[in-house]
N, C-alpha and C. Protein backbone atom coordinates (compact mmCIF):
# COMPACT_ATOMS: atom_id res chain seq x y z
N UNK A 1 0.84 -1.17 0.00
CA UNK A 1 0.00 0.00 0.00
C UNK A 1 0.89 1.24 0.00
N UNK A 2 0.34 2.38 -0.47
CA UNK A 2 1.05 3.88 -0.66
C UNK A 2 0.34 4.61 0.45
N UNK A 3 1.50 4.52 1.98
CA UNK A 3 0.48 5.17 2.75
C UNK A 3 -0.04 4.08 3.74
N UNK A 4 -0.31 4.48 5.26
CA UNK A 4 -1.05 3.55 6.22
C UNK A 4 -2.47 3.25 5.73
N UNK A 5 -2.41 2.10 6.04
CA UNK A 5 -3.77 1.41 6.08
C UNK A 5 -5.40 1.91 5.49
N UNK A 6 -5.34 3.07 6.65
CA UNK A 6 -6.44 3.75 6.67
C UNK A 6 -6.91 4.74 4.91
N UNK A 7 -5.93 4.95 4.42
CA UNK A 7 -6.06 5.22 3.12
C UNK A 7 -6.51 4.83 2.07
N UNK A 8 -6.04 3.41 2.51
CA UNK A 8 -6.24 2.61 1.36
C UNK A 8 -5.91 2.67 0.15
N UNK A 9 -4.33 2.81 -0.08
CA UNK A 9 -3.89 3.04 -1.64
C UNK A 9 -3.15 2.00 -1.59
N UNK A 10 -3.91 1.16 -2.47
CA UNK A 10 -3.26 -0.46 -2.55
C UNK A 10 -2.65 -0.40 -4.31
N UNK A 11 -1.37 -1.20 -3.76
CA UNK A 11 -0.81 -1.07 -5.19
C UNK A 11 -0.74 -2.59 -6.29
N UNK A 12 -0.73 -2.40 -7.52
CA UNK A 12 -1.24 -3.52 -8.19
C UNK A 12 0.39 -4.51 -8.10
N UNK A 13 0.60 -5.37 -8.32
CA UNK A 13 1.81 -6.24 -8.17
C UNK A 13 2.52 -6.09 -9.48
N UNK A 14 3.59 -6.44 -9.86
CA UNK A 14 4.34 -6.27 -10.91
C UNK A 14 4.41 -7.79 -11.64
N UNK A 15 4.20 -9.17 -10.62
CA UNK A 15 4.20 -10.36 -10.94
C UNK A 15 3.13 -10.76 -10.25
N UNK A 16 2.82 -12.09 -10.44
CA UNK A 16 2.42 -12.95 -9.90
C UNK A 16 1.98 -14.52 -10.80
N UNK A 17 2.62 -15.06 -10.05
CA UNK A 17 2.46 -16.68 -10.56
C UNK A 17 1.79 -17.48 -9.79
N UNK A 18 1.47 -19.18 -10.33
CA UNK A 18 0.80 -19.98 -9.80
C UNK A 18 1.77 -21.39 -10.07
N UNK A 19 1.96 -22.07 -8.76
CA UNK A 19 2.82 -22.88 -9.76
C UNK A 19 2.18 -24.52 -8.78
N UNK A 20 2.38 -25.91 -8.85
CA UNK A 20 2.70 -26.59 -8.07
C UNK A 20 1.36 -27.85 -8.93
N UNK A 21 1.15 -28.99 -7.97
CA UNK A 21 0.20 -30.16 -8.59
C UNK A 21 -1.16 -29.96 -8.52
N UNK A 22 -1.89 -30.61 -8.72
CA UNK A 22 -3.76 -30.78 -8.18
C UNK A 22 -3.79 -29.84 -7.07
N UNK A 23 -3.12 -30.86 -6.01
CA UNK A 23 -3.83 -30.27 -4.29
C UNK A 23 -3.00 -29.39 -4.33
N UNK A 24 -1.83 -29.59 -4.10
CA UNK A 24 -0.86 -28.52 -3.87
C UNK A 24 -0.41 -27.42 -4.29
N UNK A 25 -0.59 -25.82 -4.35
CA UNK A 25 -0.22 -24.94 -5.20
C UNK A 25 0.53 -23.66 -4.58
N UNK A 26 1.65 -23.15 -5.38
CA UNK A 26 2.13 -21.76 -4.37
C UNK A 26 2.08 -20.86 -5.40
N UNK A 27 1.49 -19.61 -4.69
CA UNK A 27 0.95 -18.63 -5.53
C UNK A 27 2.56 -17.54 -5.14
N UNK A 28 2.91 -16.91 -6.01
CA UNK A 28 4.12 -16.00 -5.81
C UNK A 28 3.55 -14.96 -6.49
N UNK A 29 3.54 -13.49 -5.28
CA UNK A 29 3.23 -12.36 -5.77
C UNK A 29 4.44 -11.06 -5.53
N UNK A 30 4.58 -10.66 -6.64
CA UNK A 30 5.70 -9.44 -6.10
C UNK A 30 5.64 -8.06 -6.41
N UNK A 31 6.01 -7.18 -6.07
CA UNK A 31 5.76 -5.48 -6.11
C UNK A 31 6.86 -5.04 -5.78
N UNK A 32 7.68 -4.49 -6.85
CA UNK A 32 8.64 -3.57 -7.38
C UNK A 32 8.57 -1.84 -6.27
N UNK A 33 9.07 -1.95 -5.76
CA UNK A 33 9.07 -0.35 -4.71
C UNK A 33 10.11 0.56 -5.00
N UNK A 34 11.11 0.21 -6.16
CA UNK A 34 12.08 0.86 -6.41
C UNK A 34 11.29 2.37 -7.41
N UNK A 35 11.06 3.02 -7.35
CA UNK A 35 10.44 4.27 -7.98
C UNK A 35 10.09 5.28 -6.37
N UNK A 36 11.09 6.35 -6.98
CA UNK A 36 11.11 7.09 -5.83
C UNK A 36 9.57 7.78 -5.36
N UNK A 37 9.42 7.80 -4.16
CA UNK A 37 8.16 8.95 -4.33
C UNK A 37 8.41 9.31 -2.29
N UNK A 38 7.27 9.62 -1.89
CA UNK A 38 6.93 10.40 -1.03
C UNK A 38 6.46 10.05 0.47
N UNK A 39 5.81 8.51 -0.30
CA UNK A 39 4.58 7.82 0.72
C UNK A 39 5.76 6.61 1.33
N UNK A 40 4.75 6.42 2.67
CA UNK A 40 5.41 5.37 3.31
C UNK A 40 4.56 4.54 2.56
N UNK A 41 5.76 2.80 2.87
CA UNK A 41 5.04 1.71 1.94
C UNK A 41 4.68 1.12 3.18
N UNK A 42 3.44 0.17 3.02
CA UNK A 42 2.70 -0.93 4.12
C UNK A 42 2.51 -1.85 3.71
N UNK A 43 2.32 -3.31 4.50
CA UNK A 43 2.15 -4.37 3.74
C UNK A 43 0.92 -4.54 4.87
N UNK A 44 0.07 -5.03 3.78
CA UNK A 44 -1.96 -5.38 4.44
C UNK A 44 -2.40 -6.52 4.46
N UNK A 45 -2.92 -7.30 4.86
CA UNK A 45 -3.13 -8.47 4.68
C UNK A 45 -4.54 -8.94 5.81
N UNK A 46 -5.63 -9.64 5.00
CA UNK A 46 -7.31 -9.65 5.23
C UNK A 46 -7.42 -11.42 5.22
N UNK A 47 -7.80 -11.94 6.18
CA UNK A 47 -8.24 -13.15 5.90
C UNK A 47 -8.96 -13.34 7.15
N UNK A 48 -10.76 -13.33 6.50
CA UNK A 48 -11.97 -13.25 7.17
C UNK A 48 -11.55 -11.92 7.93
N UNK A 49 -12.37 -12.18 9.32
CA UNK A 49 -12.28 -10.97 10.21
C UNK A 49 -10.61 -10.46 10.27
N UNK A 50 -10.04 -11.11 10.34
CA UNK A 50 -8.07 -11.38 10.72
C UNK A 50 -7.32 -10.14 9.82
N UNK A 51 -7.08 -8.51 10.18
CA UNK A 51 -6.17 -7.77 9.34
C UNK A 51 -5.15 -7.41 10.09
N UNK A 52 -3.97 -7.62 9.07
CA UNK A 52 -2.68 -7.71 10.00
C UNK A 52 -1.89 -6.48 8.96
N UNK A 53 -1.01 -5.19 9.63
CA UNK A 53 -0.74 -4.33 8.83
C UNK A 53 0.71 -3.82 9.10
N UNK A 54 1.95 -3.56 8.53
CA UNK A 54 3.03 -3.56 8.84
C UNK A 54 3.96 -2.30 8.03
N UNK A 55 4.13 -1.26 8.90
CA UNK A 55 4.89 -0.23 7.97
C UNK A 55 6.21 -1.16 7.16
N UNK A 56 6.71 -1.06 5.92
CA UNK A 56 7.90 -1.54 5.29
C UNK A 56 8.93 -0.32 5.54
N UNK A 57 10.22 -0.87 5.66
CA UNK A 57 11.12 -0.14 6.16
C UNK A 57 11.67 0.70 4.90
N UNK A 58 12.12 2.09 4.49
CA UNK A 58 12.15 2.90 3.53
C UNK A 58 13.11 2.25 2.62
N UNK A 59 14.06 1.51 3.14
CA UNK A 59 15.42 1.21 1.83
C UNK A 59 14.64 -0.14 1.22
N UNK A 60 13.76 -0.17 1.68
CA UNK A 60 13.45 -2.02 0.70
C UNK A 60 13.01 -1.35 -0.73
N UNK A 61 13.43 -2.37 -1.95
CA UNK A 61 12.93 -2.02 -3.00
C UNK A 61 12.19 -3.09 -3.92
N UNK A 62 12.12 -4.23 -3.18
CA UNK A 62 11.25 -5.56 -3.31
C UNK A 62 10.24 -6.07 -2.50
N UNK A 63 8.91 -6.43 -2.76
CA UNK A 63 8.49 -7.25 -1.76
C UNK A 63 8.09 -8.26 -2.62
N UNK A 64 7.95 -9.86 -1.82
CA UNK A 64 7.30 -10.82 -2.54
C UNK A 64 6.79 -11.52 -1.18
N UNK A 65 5.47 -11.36 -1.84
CA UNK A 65 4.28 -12.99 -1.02
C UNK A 65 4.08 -14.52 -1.53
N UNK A 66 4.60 -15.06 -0.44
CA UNK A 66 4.59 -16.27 -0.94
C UNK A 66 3.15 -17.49 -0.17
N UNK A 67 2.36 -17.97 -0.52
CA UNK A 67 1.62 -18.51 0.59
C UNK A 67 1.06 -20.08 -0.53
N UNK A 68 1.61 -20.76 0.67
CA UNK A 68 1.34 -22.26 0.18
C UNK A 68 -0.48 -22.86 0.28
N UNK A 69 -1.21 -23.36 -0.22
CA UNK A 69 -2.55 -23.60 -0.28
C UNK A 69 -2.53 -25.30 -0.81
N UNK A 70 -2.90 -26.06 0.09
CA UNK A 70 -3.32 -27.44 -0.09
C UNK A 70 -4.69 -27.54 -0.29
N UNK A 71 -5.60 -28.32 -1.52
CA UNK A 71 -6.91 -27.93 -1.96
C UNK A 71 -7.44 -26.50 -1.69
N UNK A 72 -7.80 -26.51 -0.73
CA UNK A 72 -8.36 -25.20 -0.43
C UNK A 72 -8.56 -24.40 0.79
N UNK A 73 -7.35 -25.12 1.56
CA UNK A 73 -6.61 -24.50 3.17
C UNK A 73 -5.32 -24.18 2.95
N UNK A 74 -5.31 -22.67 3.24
CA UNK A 74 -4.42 -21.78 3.25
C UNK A 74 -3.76 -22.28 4.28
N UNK A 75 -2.16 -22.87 3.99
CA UNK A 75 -1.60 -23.29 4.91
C UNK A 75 0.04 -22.72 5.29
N UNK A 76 0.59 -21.54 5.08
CA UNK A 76 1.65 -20.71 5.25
C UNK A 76 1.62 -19.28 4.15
N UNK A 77 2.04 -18.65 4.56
CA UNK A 77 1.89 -17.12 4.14
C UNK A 77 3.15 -16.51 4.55
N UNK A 78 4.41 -15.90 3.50
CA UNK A 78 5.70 -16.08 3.80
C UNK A 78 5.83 -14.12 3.01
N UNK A 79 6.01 -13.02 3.90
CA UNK A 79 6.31 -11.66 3.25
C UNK A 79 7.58 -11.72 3.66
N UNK A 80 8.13 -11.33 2.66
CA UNK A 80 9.73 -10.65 2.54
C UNK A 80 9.67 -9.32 1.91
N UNK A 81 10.44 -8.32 2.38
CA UNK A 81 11.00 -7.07 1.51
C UNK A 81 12.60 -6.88 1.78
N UNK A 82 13.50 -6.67 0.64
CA UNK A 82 14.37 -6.65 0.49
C UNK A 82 15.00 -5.18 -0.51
């Protein structure tokens, strides 16, 4: 996001893939932060009632989400910024 939470300026990803068998699948999403600007960056994250929200520290210029899903239970959720 561009900006805390409360704003709500969510930014679109630069990638994202799907990769793995039937049951098993890992979705890889990533967002490019290298373009200078103004706003603090946040990372947001909604599952059911559950929002969890985290200022990103100013020198990162990568983030990628990684979250593993067996049929259809979300079973690890992995943020990095670098």
């Amino acid at each position: 996001m561009w900006g805390p939470p409360d704003e709500s300026g969510y930014l679109k990803p630069d990638e994202a893939n799907t990769a793995g068998s039937s049951g098993q699948k890992v979705n890889t999403t990533r967002w490019r932060l290298d373009v200078p600007h103004s706003f603090e960056t946040w990372v947001y994250c909604q599952y059911g009632p559950l929002q969890l929200s985290r200022r990103i520290p100013r020198g990162a210029v990568e983030c990628t989400a990684s979250s593993k899903v067996d049929r259809t239970r979300l079973e690890e959720i992995v943020f990095v910024c670098k």
